[in-house]
Protein backbone atom coordinates (compact mmCIF):
# COMPACT_ATOMS: atom_id res chain seq x y z
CA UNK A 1 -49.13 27.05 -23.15
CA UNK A 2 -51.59 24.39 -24.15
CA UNK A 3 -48.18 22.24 -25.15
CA UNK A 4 -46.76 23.07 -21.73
CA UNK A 5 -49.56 21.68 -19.67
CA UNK A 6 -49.66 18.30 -22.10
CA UNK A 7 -46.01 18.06 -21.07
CA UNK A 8 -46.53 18.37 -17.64
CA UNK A 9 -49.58 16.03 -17.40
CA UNK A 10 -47.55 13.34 -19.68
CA UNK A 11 -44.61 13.70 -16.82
CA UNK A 12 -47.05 13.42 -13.88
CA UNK A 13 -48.47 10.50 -15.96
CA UNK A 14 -45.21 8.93 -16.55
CA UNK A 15 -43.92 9.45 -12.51
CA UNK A 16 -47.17 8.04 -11.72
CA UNK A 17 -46.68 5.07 -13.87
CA UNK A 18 -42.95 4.79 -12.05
CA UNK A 19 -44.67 4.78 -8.66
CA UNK A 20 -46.87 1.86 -9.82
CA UNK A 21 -44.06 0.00 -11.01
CA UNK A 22 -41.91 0.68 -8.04
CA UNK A 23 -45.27 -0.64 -6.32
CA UNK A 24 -45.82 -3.99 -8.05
CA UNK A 25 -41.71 -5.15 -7.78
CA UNK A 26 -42.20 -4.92 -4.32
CA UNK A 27 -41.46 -8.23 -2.59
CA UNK A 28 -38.47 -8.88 -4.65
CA UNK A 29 -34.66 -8.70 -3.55
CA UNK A 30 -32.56 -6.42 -5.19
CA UNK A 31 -29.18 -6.52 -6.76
CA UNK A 32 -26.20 -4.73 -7.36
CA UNK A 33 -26.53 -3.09 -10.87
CA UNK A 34 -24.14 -3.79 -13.81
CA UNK A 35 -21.99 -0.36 -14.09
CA UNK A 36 -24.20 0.70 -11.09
CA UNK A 37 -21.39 0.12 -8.08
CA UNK A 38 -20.16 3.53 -6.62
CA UNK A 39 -16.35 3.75 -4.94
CA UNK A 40 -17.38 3.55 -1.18
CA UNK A 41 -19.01 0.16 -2.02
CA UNK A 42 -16.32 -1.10 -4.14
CA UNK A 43 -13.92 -0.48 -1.66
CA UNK A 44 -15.86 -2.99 0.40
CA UNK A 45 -15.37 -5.60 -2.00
CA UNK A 46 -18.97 -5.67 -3.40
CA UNK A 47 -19.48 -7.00 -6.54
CA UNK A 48 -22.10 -6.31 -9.79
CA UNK A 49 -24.81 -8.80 -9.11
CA UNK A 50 -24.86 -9.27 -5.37
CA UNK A 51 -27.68 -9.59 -4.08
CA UNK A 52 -28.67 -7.88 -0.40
CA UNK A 53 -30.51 -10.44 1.10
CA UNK A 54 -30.97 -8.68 4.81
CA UNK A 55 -30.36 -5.67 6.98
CA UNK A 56 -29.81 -6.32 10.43
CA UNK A 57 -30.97 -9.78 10.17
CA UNK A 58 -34.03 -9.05 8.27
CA UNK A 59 -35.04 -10.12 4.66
CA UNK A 60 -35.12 -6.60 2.68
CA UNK A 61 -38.05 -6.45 0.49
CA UNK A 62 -39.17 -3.11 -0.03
CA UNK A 63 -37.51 -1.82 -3.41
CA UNK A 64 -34.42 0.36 -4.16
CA UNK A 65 -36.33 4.02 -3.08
CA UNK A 66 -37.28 2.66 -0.13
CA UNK A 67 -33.67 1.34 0.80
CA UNK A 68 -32.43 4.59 0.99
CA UNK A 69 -35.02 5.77 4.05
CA UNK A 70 -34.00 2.40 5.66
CA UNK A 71 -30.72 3.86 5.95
CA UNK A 72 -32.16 7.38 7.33
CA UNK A 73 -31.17 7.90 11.24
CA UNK A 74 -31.40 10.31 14.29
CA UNK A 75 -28.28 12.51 14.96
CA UNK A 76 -28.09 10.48 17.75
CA UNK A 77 -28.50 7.31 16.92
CA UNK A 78 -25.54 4.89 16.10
CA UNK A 79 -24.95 4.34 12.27
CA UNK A 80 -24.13 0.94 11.66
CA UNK A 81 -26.08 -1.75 9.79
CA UNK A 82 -25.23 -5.39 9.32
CA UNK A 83 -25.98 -6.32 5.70
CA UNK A 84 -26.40 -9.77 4.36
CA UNK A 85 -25.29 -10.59 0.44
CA UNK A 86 -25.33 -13.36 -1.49
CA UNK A 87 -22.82 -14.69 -4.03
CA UNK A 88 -22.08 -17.16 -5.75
CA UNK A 89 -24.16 -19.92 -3.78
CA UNK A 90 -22.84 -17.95 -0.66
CA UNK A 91 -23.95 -15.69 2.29
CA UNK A 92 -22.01 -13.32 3.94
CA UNK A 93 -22.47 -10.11 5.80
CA UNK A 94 -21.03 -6.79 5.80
CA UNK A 95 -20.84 -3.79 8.21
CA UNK A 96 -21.36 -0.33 6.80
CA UNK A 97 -21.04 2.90 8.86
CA UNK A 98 -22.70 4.88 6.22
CA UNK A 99 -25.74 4.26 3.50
CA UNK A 100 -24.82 2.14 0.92
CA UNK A 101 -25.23 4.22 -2.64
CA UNK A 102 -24.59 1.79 -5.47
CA UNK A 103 -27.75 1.60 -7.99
CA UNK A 104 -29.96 -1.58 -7.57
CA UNK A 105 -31.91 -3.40 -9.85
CA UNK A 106 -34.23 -6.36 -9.10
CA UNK A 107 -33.62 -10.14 -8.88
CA UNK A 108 -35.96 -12.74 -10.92
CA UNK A 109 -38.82 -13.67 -8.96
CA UNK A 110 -37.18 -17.24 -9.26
CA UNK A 111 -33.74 -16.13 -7.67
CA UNK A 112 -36.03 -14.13 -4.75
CA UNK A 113 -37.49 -17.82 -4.11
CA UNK A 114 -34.33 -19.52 -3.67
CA UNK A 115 -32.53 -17.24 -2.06
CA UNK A 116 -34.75 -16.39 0.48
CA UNK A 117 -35.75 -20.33 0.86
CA UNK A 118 -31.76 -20.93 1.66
CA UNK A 119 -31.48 -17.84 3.80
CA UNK A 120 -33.80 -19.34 6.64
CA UNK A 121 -30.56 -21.69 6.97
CA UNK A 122 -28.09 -19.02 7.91
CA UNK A 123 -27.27 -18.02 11.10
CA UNK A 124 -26.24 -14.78 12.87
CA UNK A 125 -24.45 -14.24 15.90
CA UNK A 126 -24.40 -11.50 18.68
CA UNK A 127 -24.76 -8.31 16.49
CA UNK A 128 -22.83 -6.38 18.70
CA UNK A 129 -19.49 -8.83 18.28
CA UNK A 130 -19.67 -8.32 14.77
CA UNK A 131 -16.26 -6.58 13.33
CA UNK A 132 -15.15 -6.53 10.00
CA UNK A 133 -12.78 -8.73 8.36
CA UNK A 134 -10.55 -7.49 5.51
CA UNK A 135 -9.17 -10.38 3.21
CA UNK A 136 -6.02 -10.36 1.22
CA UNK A 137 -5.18 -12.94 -0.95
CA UNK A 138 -1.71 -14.10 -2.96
CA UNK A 139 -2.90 -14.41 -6.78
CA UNK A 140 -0.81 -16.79 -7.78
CA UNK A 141 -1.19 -19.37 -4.30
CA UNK A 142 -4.51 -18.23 -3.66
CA UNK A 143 -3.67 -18.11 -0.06
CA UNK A 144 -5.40 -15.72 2.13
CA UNK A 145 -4.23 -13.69 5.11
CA UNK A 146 -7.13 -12.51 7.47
CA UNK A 147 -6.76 -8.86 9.25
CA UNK A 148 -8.83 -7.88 11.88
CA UNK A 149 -8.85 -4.04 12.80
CA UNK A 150 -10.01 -4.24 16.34
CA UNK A 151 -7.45 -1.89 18.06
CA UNK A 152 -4.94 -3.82 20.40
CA UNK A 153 -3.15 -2.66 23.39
CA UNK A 154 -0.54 -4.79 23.09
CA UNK A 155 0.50 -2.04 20.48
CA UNK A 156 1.36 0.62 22.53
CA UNK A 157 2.51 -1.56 25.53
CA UNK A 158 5.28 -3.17 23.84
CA UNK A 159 5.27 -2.30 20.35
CA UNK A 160 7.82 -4.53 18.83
CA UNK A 161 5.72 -7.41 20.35
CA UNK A 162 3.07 -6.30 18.72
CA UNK A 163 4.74 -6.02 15.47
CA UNK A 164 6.23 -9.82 15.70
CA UNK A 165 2.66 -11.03 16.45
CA UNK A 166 1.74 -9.85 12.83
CA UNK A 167 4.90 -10.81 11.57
CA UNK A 168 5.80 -6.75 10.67
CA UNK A 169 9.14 -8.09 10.24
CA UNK A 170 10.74 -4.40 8.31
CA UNK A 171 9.21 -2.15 10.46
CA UNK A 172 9.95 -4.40 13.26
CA UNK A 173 13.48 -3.82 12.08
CA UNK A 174 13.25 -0.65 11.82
CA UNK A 175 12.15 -0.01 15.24
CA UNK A 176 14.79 -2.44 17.00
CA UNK A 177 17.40 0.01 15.00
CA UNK A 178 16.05 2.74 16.54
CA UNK A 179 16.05 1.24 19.87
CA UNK A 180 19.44 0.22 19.94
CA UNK A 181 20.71 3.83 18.55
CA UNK A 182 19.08 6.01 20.94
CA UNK A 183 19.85 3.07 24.11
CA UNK A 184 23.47 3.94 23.20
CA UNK A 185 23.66 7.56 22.84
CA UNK A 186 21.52 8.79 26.04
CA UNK A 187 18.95 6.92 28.28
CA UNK A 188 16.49 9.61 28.04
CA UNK A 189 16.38 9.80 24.51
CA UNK A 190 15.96 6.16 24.21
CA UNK A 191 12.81 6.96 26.63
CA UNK A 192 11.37 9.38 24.35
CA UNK A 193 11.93 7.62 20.93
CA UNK A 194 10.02 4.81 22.78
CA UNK A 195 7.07 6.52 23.84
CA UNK A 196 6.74 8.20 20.27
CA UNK A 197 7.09 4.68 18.53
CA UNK A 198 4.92 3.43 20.67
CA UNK A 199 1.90 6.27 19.95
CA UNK A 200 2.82 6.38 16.34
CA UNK A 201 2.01 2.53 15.72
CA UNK A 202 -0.47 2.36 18.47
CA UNK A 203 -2.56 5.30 16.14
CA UNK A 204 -1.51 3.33 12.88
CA UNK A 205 -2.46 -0.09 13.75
CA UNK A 206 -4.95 -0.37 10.86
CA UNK A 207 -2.31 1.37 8.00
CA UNK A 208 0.30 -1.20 8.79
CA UNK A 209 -1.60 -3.86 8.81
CA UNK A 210 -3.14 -3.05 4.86
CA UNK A 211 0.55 -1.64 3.66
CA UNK A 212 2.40 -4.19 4.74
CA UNK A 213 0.15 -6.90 3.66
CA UNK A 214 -0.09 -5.00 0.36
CA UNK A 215 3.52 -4.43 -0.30
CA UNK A 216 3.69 -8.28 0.19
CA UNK A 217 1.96 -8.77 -3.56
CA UNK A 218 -1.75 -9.47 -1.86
CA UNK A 219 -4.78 -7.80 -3.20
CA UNK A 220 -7.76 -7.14 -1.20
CA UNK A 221 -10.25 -10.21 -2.04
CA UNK A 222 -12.99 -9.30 -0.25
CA UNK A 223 -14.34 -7.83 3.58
CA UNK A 224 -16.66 -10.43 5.75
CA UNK A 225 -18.20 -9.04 9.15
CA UNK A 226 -18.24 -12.26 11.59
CA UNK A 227 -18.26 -12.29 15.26
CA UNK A 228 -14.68 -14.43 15.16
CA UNK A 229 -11.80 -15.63 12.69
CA UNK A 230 -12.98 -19.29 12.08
CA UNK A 231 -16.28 -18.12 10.60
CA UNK A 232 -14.50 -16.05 8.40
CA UNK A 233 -12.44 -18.73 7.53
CA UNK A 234 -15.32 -20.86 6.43
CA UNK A 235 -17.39 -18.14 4.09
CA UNK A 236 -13.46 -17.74 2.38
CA UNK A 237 -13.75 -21.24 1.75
CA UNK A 238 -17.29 -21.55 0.40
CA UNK A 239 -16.16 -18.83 -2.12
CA UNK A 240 -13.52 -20.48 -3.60
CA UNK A 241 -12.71 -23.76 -2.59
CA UNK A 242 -9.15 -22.88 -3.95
CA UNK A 243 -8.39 -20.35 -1.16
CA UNK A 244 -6.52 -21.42 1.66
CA UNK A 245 -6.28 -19.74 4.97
CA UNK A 246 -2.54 -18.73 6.17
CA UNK A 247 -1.08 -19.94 9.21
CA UNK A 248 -4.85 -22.04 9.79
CA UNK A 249 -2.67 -24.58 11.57
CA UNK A 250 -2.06 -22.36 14.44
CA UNK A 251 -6.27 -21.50 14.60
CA UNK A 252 -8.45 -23.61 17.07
CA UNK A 253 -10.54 -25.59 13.81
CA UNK A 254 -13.51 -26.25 15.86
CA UNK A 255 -15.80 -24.49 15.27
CA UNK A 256 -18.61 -23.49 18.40
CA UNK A 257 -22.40 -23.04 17.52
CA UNK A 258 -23.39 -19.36 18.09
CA UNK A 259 -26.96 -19.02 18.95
CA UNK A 260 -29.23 -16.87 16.76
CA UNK A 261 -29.74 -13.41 18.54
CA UNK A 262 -30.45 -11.30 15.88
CA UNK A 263 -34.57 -12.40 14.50
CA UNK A 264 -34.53 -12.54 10.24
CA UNK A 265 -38.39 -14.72 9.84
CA UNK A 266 -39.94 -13.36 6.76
CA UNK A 267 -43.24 -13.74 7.99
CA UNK A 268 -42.04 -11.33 10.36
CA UNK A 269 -41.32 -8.81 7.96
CA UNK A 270 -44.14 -9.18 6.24
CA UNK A 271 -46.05 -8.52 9.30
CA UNK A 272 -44.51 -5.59 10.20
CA UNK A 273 -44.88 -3.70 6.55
CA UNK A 274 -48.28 -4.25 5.00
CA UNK A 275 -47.20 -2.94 1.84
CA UNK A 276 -44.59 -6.04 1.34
């Protein structure tokens, strides 16, 4: 029994010791462990060793326990969260409709320094015209093509329209075949196939979009939340100045200022959380 209780005060001893630890690497950022990055995350595109800089705009400082009551909510209240990374000498965000659950581990305090120091240098737009961006890029080009999933009407309106905007060219095909087939056997069932094309793609917008981009030898690079296509355009570049944006020619280059809206001063975090 005597044995029993030693064990039990050694483990009390040891979580108390983990408490104080977890206590003094406070005020440090945090970092994607090596072999500690679960599916949902890696389907993202994160990466061992990025660092989350910022949730919704504000430096995150408060140790990996902590991070996962950041990401507690009300029933009611909207889950979404606009995280920050860095990587590779670059900042970009992410959107994420659920907690993120990879394992973290802790950055140098020397990497916390400069990070944070070049973080008071990047901007944020309007939070709520934030989407997400998925990437796919040719491995052998390194040329990227940019999908947004922001439902269009122009889908179900006139869906092969919709299909030559994204250059869908077989399915496209497809549904001209079908058109013409059913126009010359009976109006009505021309009438029908077209209202079921045009709910079927209208409801898989986001699926053709990845398999078709897919099928065309692309992998998915990487996912950016921006508030438009040219900012996107620029974090792709600062990643790899190899990558090269498809179709850029036919994108409006200049690029508008977009006032900060969303507050990230570390003083103000500080402020807010006496224990940081």
């Amino acid at each position: 029994m005597n044995d029993g209780l030693t064990e039990n005060a050694d483990n009390a001893g040891s979580l108390n010791d983990a408490s104080a630890d977890e206590a003094d690497l406070q005020g440090f950022l945090l970092k994607i462990a090596i072999g500690g990055i679960t599916v949902q995350d890696y389907v993202k595109r994160l990466n061992e060793d990025d660092i989350l800089v910022a949730i919704d705009g504000k430096p995150y400082l408060g140790g990996p326990q902590r991070l996962r009551s950041t990401f507690l909510q009300e029933r009611d209240a909207e889950s979404k969260w606009l995280l920050t990374f860095y990587r590779n000498g670059v900042f970009f965000d992410i959107l994420i409709d659920h907690p993120i659950k990879s394992a973290f581990g802790y950055s140098t305090k020397k990497e916390t320094e400069f990070v944070l120091a070049a973080f008071r240098q990047h901007t944020f737009g309007d939070f709520q015209s934030y989407e997400n961006f998925e990437i796919y890029r040719e491995r052998r080009t390194g040329i990227c093509d940019i999908l947004s999933f922001r439902p269009d009407p122009l889908a179900w309106i006139i869906p092969p329209l919709w299909l030559l905007k994204h250059r869908l060219y077989p399915p496209l095909a497809v549904v001209s075949v079908v058109y013409l087939l059913t126009f010359v056997i009976h109006a009505y069932l021309f009438i029908a196939a077209a209202i079921m094309l045009a709910v079927y793609i209208n409801r898989a917008q986001s699926n053709l979009l990845r398999s078709f981009t897919m099928f065309e030898d692309k992998y998915h690079y990487m996912t950016i939340a921006a508030t438009n296509e040219i900012d996107a355009n620029l974090i792709i570049k600062k990643m790899d100045p190899k990558n090269k944006i498809r179709y850029e020619n036919n994108v409006i280059k200049k690029r508008v200022n977009i006032k900060k809206t969303i507050e990230k001063t570390i003083n103000d975090t500080d402020a807010g959380d006496p224990k940081l």
